[in-house]
N, C-alpha and C. Protein backbone atom coordinates (compact mmCIF):
# COMPACT_ATOMS: atom_id res chain seq x y z
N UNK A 1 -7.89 9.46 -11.00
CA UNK A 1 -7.02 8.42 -10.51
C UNK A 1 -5.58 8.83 -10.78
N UNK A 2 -5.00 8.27 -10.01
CA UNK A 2 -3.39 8.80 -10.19
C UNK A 2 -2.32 8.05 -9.40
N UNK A 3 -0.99 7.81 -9.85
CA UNK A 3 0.07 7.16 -8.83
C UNK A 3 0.24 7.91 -7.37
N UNK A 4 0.54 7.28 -6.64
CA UNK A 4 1.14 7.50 -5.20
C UNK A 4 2.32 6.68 -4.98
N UNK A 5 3.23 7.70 -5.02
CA UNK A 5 4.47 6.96 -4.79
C UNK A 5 4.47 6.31 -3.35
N UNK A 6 5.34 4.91 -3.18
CA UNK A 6 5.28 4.78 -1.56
C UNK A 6 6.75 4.75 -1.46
N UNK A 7 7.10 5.72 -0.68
CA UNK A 7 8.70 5.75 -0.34
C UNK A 7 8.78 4.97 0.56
N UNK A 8 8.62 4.87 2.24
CA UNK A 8 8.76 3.67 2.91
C UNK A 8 7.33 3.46 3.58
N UNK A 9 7.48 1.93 4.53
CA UNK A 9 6.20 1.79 5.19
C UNK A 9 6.67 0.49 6.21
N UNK A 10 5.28 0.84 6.96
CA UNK A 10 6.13 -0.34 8.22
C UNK A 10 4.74 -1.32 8.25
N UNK A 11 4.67 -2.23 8.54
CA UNK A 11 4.17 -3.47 8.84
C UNK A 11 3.81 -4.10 10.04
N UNK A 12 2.65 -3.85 10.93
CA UNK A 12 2.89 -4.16 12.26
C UNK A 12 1.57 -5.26 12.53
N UNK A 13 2.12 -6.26 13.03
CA UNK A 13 0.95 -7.73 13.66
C UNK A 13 0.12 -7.95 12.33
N UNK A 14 0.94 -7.95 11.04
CA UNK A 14 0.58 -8.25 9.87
C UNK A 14 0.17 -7.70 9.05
N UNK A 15 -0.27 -5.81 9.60
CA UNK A 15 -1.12 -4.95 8.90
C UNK A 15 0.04 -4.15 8.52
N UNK A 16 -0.45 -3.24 7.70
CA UNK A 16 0.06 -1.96 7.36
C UNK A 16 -0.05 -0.88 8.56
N UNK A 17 0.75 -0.22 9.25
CA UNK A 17 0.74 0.92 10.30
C UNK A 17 0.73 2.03 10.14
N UNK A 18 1.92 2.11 8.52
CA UNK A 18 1.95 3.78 8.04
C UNK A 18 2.96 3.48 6.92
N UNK A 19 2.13 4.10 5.60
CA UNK A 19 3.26 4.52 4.73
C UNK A 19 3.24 6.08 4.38
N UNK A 20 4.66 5.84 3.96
CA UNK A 20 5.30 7.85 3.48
C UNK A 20 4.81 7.50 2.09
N UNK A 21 3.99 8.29 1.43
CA UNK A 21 3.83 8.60 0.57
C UNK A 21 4.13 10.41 -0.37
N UNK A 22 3.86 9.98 -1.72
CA UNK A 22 4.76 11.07 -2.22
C UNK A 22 3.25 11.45 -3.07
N UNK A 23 3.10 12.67 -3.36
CA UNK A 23 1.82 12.77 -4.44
C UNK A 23 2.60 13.64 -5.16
N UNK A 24 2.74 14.11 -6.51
CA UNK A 24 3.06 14.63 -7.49
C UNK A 24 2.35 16.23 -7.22
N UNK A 25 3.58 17.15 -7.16
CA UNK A 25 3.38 17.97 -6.65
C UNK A 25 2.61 18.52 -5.35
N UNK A 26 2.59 17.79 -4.26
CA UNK A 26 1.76 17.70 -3.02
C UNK A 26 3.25 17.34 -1.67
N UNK A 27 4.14 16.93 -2.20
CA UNK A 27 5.13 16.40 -1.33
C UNK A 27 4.89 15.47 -0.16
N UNK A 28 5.38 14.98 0.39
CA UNK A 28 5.63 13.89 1.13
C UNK A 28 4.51 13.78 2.62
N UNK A 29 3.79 12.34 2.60
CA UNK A 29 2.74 12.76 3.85
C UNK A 29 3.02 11.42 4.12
N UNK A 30 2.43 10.90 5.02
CA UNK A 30 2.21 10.09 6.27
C UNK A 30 0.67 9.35 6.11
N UNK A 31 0.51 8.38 5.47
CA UNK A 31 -1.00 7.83 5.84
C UNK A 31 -0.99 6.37 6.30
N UNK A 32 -2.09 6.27 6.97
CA UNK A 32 -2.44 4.61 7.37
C UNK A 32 -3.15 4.33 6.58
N UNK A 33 -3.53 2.54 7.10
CA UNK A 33 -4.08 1.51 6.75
C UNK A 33 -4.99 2.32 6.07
N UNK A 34 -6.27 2.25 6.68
CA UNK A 34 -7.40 2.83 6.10
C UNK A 34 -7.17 3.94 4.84
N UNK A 35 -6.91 4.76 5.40
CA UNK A 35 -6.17 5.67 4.20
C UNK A 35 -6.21 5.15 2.31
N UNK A 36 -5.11 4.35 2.73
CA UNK A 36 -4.34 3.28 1.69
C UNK A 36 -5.50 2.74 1.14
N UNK A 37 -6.28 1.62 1.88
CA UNK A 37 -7.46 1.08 1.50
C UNK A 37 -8.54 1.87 1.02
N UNK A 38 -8.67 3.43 1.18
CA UNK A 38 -9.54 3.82 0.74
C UNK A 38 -8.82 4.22 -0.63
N UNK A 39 -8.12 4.93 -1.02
CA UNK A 39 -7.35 5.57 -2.20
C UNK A 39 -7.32 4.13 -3.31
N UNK A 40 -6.93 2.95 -2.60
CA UNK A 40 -6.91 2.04 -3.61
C UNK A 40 -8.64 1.82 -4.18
N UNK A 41 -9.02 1.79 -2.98
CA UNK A 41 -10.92 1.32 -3.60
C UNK A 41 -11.33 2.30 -4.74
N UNK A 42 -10.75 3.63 -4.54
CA UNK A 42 -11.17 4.44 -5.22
C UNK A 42 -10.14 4.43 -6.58
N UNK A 43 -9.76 3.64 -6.92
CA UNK A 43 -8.60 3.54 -8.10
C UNK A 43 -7.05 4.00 -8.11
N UNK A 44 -7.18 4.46 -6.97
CA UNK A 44 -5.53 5.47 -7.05
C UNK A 44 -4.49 3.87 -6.70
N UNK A 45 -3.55 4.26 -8.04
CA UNK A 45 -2.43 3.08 -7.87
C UNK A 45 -1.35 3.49 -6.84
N UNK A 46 -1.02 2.45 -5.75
CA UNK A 46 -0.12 2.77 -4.86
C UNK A 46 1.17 2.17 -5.37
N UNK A 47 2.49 3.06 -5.97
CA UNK A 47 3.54 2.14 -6.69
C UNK A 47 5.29 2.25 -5.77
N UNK A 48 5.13 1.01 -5.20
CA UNK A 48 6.53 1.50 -4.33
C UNK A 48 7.81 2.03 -4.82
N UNK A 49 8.64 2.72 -4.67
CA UNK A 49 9.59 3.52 -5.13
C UNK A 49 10.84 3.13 -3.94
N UNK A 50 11.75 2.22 -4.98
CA UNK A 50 13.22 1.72 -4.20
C UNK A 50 14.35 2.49 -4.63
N UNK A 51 15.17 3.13 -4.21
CA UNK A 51 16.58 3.50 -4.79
C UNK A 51 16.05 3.93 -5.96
N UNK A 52 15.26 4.90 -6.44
CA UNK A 52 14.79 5.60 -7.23
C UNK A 52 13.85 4.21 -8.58
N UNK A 53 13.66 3.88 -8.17
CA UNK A 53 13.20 2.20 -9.20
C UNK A 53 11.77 2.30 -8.85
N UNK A 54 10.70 2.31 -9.67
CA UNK A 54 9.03 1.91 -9.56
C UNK A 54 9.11 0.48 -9.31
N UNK A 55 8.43 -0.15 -8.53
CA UNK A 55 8.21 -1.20 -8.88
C UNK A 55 6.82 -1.73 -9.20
N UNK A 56 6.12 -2.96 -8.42
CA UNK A 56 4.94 -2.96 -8.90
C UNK A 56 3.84 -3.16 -8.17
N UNK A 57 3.22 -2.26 -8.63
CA UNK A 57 1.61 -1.54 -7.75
C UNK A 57 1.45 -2.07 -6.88
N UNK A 58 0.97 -1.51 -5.27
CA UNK A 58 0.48 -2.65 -4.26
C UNK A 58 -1.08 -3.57 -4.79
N UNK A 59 -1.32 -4.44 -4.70
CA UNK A 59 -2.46 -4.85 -4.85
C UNK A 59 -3.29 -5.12 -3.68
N UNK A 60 -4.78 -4.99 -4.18
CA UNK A 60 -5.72 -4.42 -3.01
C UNK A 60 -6.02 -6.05 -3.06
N UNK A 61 -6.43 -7.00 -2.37
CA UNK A 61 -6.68 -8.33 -2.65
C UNK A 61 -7.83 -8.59 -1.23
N UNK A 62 -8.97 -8.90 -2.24
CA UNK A 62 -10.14 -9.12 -1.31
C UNK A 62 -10.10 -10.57 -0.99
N UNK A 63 -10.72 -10.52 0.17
CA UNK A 63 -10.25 -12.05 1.42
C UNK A 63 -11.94 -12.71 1.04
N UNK A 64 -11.87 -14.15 0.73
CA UNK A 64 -13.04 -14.76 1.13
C UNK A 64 -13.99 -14.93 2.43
N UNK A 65 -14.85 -14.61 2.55
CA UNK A 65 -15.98 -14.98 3.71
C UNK A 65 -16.79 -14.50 4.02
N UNK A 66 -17.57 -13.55 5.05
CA UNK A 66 -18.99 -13.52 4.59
C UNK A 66 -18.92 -12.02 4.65
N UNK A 67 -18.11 -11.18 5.22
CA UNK A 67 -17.74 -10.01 5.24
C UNK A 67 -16.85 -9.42 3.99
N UNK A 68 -16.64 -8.58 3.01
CA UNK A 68 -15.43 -8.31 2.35
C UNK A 68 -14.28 -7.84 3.54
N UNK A 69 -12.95 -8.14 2.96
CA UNK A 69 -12.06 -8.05 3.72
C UNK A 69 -11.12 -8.12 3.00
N UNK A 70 -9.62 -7.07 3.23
CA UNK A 70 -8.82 -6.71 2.15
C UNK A 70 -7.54 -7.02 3.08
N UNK A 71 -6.57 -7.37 1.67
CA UNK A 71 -5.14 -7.15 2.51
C UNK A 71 -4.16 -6.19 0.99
N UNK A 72 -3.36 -5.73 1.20
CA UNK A 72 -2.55 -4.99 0.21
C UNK A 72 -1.18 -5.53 0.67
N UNK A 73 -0.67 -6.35 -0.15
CA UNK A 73 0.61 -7.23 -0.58
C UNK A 73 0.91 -6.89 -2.07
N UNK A 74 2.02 -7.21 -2.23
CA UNK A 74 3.15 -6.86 -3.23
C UNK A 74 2.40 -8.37 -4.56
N UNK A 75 2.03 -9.49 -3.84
CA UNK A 75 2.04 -10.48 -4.68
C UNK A 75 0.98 -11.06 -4.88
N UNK A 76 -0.23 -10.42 -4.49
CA UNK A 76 -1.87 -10.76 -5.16
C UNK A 76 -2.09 -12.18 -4.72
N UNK A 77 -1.63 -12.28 -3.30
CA UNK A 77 -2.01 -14.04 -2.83
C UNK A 77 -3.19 -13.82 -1.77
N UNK A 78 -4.19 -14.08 -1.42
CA UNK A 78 -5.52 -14.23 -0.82
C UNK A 78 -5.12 -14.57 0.47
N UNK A 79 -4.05 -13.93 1.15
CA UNK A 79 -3.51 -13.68 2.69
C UNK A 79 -4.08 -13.06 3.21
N UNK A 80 -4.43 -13.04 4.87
CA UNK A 80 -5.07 -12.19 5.57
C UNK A 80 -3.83 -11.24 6.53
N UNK A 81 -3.09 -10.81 5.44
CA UNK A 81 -1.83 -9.76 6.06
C UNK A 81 -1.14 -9.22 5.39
N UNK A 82 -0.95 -8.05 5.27
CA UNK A 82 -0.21 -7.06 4.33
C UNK A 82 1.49 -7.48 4.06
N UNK A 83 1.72 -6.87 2.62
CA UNK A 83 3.42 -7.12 2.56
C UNK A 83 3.72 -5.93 1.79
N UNK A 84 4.74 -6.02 1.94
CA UNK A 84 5.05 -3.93 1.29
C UNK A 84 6.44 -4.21 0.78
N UNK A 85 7.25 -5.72 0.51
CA UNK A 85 8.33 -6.21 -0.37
C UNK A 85 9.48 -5.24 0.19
N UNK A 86 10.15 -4.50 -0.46
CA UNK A 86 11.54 -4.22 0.01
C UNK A 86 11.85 -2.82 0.48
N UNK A 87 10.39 -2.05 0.94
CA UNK A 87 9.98 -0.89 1.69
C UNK A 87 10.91 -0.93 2.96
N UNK A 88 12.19 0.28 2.91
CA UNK A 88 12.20 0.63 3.81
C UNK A 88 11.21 1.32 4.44
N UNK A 89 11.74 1.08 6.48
CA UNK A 89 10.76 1.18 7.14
C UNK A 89 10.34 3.02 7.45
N UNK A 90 9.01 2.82 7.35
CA UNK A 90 8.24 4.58 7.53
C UNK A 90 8.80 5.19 9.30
């Protein structure tokens, strides 16, 4: 398990579309939704990175109903739509 920096990311019809991510010694890539959702399932912390500032971890937040269903927001509220807080855009 390990941090992933998220330098920026964009937000589209409520989802996540694409964030720039940074891996520690790997340099700078490009992943989607799925992506994201898989790295988090698997433990990897996604931590956004502002004007050089960590802030705090995206959280993976599973949705009630008869299917599991995830959204990754900044603020761990049981929304069915992503938030990525003060991410400039990817």
């Amino acid at each position: 398990m390990g941090d992933v920096l998220v330098k920026k990311g964009t937000v589209s019809d409520g989802r996540i579309a694409k964030l720039e991510v940074e891996l520690h010694g790997l340099g700078t890539r490009i992943i989607d939704r799925d992506t994201a959702l898989a790295w988090m399932k698997d433990g990897h912390s996604l931590v956004p990175v502002v004007g050089g500032q960590r802030g705090t971890a995206l959280q993976l937040v599973e949705l009630p109903g008869d299917e599991p269903a995830w959204s990754i927001r900044t603020d761990n509220a049981p929304e069915g739509s992503d938030t990525l807080g003060e991410l400039p855009p990817a």
